[in-house]
Protein backbone atom coordinates (compact mmCIF):
# COMPACT_ATOMS: atom_id res chain seq x y z
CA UNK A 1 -82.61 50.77 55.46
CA UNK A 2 -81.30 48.43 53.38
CA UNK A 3 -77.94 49.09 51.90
CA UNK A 4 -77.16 47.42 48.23
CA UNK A 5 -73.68 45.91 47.81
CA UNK A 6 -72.00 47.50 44.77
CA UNK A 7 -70.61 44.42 42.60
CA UNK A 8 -66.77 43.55 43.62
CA UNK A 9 -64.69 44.01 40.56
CA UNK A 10 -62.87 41.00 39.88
CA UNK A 11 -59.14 41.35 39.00
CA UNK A 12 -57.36 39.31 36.83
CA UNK A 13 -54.05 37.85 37.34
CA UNK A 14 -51.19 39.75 35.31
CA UNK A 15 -48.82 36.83 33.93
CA UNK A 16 -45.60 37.86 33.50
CA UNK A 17 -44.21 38.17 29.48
CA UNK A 18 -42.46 35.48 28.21
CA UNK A 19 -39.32 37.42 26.88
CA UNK A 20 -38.42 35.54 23.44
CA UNK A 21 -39.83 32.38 24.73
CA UNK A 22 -41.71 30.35 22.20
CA UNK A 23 -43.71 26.96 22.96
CA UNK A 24 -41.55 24.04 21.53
CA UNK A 25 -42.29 20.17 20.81
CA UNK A 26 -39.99 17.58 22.52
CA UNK A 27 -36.34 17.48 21.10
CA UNK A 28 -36.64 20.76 19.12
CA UNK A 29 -34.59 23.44 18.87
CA UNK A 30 -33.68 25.64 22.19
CA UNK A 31 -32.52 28.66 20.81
CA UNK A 32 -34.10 32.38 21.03
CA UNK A 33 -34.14 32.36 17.27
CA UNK A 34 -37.27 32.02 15.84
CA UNK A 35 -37.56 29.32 13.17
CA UNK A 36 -37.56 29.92 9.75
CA UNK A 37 -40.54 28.54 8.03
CA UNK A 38 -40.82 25.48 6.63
CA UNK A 39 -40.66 25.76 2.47
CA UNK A 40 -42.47 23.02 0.89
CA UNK A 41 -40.33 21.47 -1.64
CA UNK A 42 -41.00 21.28 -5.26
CA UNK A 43 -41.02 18.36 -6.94
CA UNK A 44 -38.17 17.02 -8.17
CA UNK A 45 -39.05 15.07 -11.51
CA UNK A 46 -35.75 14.54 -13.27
CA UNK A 47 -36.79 12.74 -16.55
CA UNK A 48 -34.68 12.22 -19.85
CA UNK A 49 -36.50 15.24 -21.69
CA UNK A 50 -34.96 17.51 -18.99
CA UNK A 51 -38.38 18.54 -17.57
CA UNK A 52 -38.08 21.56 -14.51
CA UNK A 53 -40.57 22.26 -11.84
CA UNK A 54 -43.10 21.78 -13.89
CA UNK A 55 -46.70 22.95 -12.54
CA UNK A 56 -49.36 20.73 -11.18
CA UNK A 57 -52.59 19.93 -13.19
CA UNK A 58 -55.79 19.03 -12.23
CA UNK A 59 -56.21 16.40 -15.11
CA UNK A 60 -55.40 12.37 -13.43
CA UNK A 61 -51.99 11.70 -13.49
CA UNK A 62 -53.09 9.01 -16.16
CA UNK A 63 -54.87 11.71 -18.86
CA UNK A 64 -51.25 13.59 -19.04
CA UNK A 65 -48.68 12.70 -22.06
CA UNK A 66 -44.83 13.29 -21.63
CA UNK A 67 -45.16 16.56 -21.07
CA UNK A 68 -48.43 17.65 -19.78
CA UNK A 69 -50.43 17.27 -22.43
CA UNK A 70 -53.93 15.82 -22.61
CA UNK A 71 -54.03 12.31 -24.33
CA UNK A 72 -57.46 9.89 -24.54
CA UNK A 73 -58.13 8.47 -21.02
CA UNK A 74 -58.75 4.57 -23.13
CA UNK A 75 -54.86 3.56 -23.40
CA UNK A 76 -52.46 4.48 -20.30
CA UNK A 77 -49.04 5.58 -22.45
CA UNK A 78 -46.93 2.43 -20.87
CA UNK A 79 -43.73 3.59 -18.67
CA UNK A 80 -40.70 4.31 -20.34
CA UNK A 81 -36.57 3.76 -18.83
CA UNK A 82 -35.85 7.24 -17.04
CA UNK A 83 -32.40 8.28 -16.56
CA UNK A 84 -31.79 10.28 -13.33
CA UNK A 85 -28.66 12.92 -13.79
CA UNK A 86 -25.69 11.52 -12.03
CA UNK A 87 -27.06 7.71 -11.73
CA UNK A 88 -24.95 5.39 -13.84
CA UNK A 89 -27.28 1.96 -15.19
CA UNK A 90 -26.20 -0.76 -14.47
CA UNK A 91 -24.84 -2.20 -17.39
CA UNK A 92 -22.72 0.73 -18.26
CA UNK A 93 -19.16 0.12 -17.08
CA UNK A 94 -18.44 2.38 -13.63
CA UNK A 95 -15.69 5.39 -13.43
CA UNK A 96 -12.44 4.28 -12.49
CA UNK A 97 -11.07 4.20 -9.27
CA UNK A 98 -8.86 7.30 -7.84
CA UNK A 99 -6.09 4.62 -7.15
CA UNK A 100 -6.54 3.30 -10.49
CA UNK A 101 -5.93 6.70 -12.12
CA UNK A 102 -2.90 7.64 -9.77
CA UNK A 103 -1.01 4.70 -10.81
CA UNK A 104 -2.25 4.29 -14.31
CA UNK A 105 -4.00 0.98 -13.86
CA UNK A 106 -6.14 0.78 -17.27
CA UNK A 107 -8.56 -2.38 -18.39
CA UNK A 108 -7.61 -2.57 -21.51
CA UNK A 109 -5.48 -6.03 -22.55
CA UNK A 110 -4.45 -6.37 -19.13
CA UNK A 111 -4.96 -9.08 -16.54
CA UNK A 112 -6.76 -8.89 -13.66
CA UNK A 113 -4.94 -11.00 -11.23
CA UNK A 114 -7.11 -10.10 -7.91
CA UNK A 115 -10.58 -11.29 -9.70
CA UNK A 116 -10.51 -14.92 -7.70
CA UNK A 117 -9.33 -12.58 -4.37
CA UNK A 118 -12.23 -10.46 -4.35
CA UNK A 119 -14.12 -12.73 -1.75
CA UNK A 120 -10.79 -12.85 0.62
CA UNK A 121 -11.14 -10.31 2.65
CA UNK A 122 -7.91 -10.54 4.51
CA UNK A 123 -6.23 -10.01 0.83
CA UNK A 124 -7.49 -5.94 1.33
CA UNK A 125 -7.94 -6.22 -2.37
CA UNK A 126 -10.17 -2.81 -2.93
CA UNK A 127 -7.11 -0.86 -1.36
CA UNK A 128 -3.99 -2.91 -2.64
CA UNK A 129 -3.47 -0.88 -5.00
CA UNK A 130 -3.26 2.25 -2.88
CA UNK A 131 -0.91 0.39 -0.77
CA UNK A 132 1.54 -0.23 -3.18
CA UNK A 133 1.64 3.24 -4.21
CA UNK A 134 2.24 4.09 -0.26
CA UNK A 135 5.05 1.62 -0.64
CA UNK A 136 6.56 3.66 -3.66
CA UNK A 137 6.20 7.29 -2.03
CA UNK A 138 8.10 5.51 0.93
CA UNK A 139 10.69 4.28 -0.76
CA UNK A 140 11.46 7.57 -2.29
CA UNK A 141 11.60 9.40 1.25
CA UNK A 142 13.92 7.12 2.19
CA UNK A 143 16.88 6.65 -0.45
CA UNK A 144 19.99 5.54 0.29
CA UNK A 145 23.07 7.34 -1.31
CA UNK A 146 25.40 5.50 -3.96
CA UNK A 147 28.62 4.93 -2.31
CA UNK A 148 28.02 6.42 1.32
CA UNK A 149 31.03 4.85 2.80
CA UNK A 150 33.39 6.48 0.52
CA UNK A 151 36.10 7.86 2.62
CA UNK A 152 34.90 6.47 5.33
CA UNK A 153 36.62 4.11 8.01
CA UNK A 154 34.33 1.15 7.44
CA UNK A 155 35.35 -0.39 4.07
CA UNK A 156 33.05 -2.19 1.43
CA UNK A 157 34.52 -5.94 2.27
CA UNK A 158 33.46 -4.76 6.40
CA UNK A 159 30.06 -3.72 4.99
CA UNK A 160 29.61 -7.20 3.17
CA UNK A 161 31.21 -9.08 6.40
CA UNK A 162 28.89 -7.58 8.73
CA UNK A 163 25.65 -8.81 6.79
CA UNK A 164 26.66 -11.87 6.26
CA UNK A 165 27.48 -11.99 10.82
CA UNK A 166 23.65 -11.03 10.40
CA UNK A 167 22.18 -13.77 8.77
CA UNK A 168 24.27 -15.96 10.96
CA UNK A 169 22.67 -14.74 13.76
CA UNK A 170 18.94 -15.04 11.47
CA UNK A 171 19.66 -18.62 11.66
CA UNK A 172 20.96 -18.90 15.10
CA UNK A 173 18.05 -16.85 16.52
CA UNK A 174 15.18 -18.57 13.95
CA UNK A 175 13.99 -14.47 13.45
CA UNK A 176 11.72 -13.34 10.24
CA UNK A 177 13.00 -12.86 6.78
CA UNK A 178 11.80 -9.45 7.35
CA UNK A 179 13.60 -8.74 10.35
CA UNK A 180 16.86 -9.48 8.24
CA UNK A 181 16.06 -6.95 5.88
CA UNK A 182 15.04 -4.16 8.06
CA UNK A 183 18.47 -4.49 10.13
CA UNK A 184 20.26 -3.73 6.98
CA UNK A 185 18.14 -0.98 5.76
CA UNK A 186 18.74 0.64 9.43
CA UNK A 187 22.32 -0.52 9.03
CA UNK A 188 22.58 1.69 5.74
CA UNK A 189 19.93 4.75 6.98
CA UNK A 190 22.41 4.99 9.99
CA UNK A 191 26.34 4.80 8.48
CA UNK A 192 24.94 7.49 5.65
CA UNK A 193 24.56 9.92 8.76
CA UNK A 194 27.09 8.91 11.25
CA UNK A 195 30.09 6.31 10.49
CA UNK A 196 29.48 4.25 13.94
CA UNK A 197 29.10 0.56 13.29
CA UNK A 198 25.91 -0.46 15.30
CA UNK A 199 24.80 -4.30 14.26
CA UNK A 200 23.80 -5.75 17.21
CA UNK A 201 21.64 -2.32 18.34
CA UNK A 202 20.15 -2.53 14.37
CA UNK A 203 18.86 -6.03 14.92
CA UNK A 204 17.70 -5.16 18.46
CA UNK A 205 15.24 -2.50 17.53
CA UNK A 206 14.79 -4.25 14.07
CA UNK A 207 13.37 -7.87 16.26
CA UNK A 208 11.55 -5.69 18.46
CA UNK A 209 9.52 -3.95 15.24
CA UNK A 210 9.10 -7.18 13.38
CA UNK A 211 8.89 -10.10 15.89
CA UNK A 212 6.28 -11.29 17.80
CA UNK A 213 8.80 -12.16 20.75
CA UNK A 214 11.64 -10.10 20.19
CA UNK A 215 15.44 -10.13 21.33
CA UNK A 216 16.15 -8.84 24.62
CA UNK A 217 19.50 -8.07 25.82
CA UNK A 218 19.38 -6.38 29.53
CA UNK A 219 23.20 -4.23 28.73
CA UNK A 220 22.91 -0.69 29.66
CA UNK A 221 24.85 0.38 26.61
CA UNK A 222 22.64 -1.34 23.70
CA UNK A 223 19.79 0.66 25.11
CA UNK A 224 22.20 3.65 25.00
CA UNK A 225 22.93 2.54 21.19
CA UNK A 226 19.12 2.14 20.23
CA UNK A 227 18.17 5.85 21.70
CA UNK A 228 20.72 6.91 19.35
CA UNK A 229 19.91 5.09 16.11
CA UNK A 230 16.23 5.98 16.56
CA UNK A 231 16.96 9.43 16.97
CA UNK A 232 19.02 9.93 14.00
CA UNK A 233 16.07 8.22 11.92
CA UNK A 234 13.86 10.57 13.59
CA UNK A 235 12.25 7.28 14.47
CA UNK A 236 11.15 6.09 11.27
CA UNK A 237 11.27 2.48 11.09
CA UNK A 238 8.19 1.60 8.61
CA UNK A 239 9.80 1.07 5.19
CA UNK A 240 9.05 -1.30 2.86
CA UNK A 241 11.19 -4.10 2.38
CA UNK A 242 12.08 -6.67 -0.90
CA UNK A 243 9.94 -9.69 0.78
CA UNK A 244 6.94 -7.05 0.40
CA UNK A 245 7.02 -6.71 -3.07
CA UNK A 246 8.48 -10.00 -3.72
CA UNK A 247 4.54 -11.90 -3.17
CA UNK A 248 2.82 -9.86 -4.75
CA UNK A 249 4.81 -10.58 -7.87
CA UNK A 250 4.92 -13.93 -7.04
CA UNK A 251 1.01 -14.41 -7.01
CA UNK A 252 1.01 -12.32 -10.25
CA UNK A 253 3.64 -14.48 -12.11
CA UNK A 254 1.42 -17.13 -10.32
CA UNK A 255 4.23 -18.87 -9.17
CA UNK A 256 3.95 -21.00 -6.02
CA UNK A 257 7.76 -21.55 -4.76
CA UNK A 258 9.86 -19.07 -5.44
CA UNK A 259 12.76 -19.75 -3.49
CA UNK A 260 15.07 -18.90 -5.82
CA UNK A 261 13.93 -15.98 -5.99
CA UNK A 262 14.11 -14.96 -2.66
CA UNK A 263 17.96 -16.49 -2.44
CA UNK A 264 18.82 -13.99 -5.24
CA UNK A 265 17.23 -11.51 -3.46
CA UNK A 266 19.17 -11.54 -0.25
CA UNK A 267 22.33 -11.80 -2.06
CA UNK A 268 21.18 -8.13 -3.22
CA UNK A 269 21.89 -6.88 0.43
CA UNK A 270 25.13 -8.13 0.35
CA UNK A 271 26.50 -6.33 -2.34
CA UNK A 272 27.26 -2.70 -1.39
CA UNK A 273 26.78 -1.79 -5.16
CA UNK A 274 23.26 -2.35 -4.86
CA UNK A 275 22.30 -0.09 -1.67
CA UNK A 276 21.02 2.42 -3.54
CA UNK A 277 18.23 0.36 -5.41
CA UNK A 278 14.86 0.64 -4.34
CA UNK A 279 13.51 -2.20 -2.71
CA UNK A 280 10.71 -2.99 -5.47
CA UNK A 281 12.95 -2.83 -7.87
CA UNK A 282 15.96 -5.54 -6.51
CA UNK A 283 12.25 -7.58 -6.04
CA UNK A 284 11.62 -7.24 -9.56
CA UNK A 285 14.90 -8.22 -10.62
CA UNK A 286 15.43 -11.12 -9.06
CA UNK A 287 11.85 -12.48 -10.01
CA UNK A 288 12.68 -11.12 -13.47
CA UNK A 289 15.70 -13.13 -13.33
CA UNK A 290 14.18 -16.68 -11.72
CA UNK A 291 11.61 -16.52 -14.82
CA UNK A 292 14.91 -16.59 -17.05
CA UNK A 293 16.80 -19.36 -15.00
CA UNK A 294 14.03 -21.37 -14.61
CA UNK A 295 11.40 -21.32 -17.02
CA UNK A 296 12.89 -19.71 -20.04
CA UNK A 297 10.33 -16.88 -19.79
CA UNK A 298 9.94 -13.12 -20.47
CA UNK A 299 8.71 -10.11 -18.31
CA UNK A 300 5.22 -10.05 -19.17
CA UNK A 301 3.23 -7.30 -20.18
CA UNK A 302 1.14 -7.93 -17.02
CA UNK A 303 4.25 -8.01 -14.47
CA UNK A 304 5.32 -5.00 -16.87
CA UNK A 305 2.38 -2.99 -15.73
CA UNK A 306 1.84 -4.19 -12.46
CA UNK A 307 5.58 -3.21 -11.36
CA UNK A 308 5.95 -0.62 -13.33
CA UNK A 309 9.05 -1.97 -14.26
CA UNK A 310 10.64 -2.96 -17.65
CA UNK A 311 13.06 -5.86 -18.54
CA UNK A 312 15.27 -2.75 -19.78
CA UNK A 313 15.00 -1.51 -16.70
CA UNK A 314 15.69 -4.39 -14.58
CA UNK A 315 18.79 -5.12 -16.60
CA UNK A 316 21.48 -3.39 -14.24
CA UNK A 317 20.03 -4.80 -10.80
CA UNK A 318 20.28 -8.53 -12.50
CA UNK A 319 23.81 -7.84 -13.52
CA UNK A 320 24.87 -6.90 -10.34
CA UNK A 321 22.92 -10.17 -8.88
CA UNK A 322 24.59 -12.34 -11.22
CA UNK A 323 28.34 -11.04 -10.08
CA UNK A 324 27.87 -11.83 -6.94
CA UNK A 325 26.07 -14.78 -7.60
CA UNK A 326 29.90 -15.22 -9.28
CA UNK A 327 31.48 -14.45 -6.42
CA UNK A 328 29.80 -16.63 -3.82
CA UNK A 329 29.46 -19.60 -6.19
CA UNK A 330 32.00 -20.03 -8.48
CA UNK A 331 35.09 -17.80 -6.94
CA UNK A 332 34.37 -19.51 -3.88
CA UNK A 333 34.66 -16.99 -1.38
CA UNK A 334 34.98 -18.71 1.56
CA UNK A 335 34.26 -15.86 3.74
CA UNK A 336 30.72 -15.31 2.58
CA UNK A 337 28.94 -18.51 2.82
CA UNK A 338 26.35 -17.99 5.04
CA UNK A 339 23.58 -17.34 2.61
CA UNK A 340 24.64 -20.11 0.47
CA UNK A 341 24.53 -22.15 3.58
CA UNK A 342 21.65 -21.26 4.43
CA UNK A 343 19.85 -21.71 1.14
CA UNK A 344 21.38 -25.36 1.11
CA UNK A 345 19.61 -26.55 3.32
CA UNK A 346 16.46 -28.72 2.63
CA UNK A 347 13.83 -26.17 4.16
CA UNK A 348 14.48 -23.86 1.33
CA UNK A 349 14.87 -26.79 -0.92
CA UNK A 350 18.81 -26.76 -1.51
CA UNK A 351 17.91 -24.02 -4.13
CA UNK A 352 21.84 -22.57 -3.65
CA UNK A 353 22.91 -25.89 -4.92
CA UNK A 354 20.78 -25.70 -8.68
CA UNK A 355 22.39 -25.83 -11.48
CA UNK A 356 20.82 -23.30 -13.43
CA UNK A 357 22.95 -21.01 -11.02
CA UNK A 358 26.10 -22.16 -13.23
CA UNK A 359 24.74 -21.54 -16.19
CA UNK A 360 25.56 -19.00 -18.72
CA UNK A 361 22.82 -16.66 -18.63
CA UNK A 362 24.73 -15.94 -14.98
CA UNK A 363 27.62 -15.40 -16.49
CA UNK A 364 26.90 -13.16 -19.54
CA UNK A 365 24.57 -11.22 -17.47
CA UNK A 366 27.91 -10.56 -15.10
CA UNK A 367 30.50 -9.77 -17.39
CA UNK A 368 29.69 -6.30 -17.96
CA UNK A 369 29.95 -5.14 -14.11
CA UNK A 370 32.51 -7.65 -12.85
CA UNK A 371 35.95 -5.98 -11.73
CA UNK A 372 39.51 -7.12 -12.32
């Protein structure tokens, strides 16, 4: 007897669920979260007529008018200018800059003296005008108070002796203009919190912020000095200084030399009357005051603007400048001649030895603030 084999049932091969798993392309998302589908955009036809989302035809792109409407398929309507919201054309004149309306910088009747610059790129001309207005918020966070040393052991005639041992030691070393001028702005920062004379330490840490091989002195004690000095400035040392603002106006008065200038301004640091002054301001001045001596010329409306700074102003800074232009020059006060020294010499083209420094625009300007 022949026995019939009953067909094996085959079994199939359970495959365990994929909990949350999804298949994915290459460089999708890994996530468990399901993505959202995709939402065809609309599109976007912004025309001058203010058309929105407006619904497809099945009339040729070529039978439809302006808006939608069936024209004769013999003359194509030609294409017309469209203005797309928030695109400016480009003969219509662009919004003004953010710097430009933080420091009032209009177009109208006023020079643009950075239009032959625009190429130079080491000029930074698209932010110069946000770094002058740096400039000014730092000079206002760090004033100096009228008359600091009032009761004070260190006198006015000490505070004008110990600049002028500074620029001696300008010379002697051959440092930067700007060096000179930050020593005496740490000078002044420093005796307005604590009466301790510290020159040396001043142009120590001043050389080693300006100069490209600064002074070095190995003494335990100047290092001592400097920890101090930095600390009570809570280490600020970045402040901007007369030179600064002194080429900019230079370049807008397009003047080429301005020596005199820049002897008039370091007679300003002298002068313990003038501490307080901001540092564009005693720049101003003594530019203002160079046009006068020289050339016979006004503050322009352009230096006007560009300073922010009127000849009304500027008036008090260049009286002060012309007394001690007095003092050193016609007194002859033989214990200050280091600037005029220095300014003699034929580097800085003798400029202390001009004669328009005797004349009487000097004098008239000084007779109001000179003291008997």
């Amino acid at each position: 007897m022949i026995m019939q084999r009953s067909p094996l049932t085959v079994l199939k091969r359970r495959v365990a669920p994929t909990w949350g798993l999804r298949p994915r392309g290459a460089l999708e998302a890994i996530g468990n979260r399901a993505p959202e589908p995709k939402i065809r955009a609309e599109p976007q036809r912004a025309m001058a007529e203010g058309i929105r989302g407006a619904e497809p035809s099945t009339k040729p792109r070529h039978l439809l008018g302006e808006r939608g409407q069936e024209q004769g398929a013999s003359e194509p309507q030609p294409l017309s200018a469209v203005e797309t919201p928030g695109c400016a054309m480009r003969d219509v004149k662009l919004v003004r800059a953010f710097s430009d309306v933080l420091l009032d910088v209009g177009y109208v009747d006023k020079e643009d003296v950075d239009t032959e610059d625009n190429t130079n790129l080491d000029l930074c001309i698209d932010y110069e005008k946000d770094i002058y207005k740096y400039l000014g918020e730092l000079e206002k966070n760090q004033t100096i108070r009228p008359k600091y040393l009032a009761g004070w052991e260190i006198d006015v005639n000490m505070h004008a002796l110990l600049v002028d041992w500074l620029l001696q030691i300008q010379i002697k070393c051959m440092l930067l203009q700007e060096t000179l001028y930050m020593t005496v702005a740490i000078i002044d920062r420093f005796l307005q919190v604590k009466n301790i004379a510290a020159g040396v330490s001043a142009v120590l840490i001043a050389s080693k912020y300006e100069e490209v091989y600064p002074m070095s002195i190995g003494d335990f004690l100047f290092h001592h000095m400097e920890r101090k000095i930095l600390k009570a400035l809570d280490f600020c040392l970045g402040c901007p200084l007369p030179p600064h603002f002194l080429r900019r106006i230079a370049k807008i008065a397009k003047v080429i030399e301005y020596s005199l200038a820049k002897y008039l301004m370091e007679l300003c640091i002298m002068d313990y009357d003038m501490v307080y002054f901001p540092s564009s301001k005693i720049a101003a001045a003594a530019a203002c005051l160079t046009l006068k001596l020289l050339k016979g010329c006004k503050w322009t409306p352009t230096l006007q603007h560009c300073t922010s700074y009127t000849d009304s102003n500027l008036l008090p800074v260049m009286q002060h400048i012309c007394k001690f232009v007095n003092r050193v020059h016609l007194i002859k006060f033989l214990s200050l001649q280091a600037i005029k020294n220095k300014y003699a010499m034929s580097t800085n083209y003798k400029i202390s030895t001009a004669e328009e420094l005797n004349s009487s625009i000097i004098w008239d300007l000084a007779l109001p603030v000179i003291k008997y």
